[in-house]
Protein backbone atom coordinates (compact mmCIF):
# COMPACT_ATOMS: atom_id res chain seq x y z
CA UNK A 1 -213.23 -24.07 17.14
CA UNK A 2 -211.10 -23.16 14.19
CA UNK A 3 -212.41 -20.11 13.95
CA UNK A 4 -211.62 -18.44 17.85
CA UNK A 5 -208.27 -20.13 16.54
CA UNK A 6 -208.22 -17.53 13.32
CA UNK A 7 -209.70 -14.77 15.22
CA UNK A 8 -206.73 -15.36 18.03
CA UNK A 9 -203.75 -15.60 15.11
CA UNK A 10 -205.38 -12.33 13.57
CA UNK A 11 -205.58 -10.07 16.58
CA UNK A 12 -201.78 -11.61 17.26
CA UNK A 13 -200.61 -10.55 13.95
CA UNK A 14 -201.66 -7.12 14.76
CA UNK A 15 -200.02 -6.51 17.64
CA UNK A 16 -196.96 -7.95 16.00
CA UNK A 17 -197.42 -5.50 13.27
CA UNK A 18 -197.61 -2.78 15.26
CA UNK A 19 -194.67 -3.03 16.81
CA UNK A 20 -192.39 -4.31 13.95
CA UNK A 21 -189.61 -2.44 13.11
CA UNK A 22 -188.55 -0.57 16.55
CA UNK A 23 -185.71 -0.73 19.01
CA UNK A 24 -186.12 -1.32 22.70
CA UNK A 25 -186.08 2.47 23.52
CA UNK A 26 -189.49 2.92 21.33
CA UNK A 27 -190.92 -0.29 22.22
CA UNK A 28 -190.89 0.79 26.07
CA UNK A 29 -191.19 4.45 25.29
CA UNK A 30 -194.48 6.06 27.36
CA UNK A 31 -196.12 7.95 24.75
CA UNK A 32 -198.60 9.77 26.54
CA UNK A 33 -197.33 10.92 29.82
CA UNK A 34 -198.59 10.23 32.84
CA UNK A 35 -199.28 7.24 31.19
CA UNK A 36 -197.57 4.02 32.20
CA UNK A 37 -198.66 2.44 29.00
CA UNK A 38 -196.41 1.74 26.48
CA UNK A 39 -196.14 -1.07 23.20
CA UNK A 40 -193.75 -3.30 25.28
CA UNK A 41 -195.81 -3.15 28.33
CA UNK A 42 -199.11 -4.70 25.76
CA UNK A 43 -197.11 -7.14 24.99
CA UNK A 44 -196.00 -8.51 28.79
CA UNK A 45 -199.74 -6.92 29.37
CA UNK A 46 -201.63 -9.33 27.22
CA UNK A 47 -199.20 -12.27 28.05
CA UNK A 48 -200.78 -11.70 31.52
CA UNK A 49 -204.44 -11.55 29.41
CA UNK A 50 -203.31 -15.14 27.98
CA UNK A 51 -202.95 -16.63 31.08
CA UNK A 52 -205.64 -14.63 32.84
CA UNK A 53 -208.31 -16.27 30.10
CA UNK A 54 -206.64 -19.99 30.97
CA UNK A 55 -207.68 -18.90 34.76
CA UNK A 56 -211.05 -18.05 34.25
CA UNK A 57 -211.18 -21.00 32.45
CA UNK A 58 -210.33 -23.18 34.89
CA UNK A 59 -206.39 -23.53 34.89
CA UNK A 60 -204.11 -22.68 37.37
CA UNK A 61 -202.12 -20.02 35.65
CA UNK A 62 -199.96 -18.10 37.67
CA UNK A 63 -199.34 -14.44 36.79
CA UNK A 64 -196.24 -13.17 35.15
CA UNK A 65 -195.24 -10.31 35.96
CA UNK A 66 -198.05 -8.56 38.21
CA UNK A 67 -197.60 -9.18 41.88
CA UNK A 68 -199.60 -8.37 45.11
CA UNK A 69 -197.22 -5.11 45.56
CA UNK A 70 -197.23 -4.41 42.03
CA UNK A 71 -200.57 -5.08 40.50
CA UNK A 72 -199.56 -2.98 37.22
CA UNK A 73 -196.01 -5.26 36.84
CA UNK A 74 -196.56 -5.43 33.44
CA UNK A 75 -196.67 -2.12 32.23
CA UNK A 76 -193.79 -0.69 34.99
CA UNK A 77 -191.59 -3.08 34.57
CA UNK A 78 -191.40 -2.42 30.65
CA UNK A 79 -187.92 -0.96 30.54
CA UNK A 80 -186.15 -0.42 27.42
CA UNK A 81 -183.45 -3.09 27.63
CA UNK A 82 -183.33 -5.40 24.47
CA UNK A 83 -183.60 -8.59 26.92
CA UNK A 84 -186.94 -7.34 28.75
CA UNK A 85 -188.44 -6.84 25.32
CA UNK A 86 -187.15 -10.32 24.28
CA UNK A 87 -188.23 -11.73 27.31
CA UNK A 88 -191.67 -10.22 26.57
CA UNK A 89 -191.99 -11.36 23.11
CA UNK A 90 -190.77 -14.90 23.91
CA UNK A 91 -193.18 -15.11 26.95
CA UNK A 92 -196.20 -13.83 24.96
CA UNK A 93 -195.88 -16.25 21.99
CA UNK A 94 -195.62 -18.96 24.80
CA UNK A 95 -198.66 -18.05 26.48
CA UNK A 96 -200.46 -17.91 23.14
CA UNK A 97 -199.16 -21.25 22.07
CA UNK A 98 -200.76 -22.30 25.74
CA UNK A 99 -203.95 -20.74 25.33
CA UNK A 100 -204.21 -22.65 21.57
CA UNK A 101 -203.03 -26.31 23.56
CA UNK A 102 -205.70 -25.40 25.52
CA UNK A 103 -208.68 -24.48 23.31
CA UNK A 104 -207.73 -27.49 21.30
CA UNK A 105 -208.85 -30.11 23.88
CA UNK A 106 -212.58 -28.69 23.33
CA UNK A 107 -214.79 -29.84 20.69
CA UNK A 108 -217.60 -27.40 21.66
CA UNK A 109 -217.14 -23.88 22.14
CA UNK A 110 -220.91 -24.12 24.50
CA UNK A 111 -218.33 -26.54 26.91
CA UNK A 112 -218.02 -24.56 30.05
CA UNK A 113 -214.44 -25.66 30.59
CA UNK A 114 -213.91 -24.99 34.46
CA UNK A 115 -216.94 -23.10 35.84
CA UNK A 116 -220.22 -22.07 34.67
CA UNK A 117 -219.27 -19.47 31.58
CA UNK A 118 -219.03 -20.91 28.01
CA UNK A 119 -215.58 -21.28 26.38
CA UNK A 120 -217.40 -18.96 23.55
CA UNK A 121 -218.10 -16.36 25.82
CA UNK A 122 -214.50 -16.33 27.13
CA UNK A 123 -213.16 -15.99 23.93
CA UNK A 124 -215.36 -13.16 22.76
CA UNK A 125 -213.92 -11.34 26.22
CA UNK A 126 -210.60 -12.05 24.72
CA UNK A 127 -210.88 -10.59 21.52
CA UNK A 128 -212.29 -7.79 22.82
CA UNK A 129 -209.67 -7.07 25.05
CA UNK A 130 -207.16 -7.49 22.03
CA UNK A 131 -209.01 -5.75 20.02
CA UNK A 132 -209.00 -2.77 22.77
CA UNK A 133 -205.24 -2.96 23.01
CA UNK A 134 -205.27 -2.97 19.17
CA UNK A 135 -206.50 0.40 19.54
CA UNK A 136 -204.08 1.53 22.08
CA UNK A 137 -201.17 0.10 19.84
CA UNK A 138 -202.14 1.86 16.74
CA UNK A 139 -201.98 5.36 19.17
CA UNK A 140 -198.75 4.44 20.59
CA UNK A 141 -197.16 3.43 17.51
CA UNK A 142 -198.43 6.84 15.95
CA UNK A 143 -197.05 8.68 18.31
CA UNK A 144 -193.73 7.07 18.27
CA UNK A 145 -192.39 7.91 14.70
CA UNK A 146 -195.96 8.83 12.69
CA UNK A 147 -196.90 4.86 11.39
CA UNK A 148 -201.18 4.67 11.08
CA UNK A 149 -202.42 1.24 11.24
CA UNK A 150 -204.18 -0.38 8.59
């Protein structure tokens, strides 16, 4: 188990690191028009993704932002105000501390923890899907003032 709980912290660092250093303007900024995607809305996006794995795990996990009228919440309501992207950050590292709570009950990554897929293969969805936004982060943050990823 300590090792989905490395591969988790790593792909967390990186989206961290990606958008170090910029003001709520860049951090909301659509970089690629029409495009509603944007380094703020990853952030609320895979808060949503943290919660979304604790569903198909089993939990009841509510969404966040996404609603039935808006099913893309996340990304439109990324707005550059300073308190939406505090908001985000604070809600993301809470929905990461969640997920860890909730990977640390299991001994087992073969336990199928609420239906009939194995915790293992809902983590590898996981880090895929950071590892896609990953991606998507190092293009946005390129595009905002030139900074390549590592």
């Amino acid at each position: 188990m300590r090792a989905g709980r490395r591969m988790r912290r790593g792909a967390g660092a990186t989206m961290e690191m990606k958008c170090a250093g910029l003001d709520a303007e860049q951090m909301a900024r659509r970089a690629v028009p029409p495009s509603t995607m944007s380094l703020l809305g990853l952030v609320r996006h895979m808060a949503e993704d943290e919660r979304h794995f604790r569903r198909l795990a089993g939990e009841d996990s509510p969404r966040i932002y996404r609603t039935p009228e808006d099913r893309d919440g996340d990304w439109n309501g990324a707005t550059a105000d300073p308190a939406v992207v505090e908001d985000a950050w604070r809600q993301w590292r809470a929905e990461r501390e969640l997920t860890d709570r909730f990977l640390a009950r299991f001994a087992d990554l073969g336990t199928p923890p609420g239906g009939e897929a194995q915790l293992r293969d809902l983590l590898v969805m996981q880090i895929a899907e950071y590892a896609r936004h990953s991606g998507h982060a190092d293009l946005l943050r390129e595009r905002i003032d030139g900074r390549v990823g590592q």
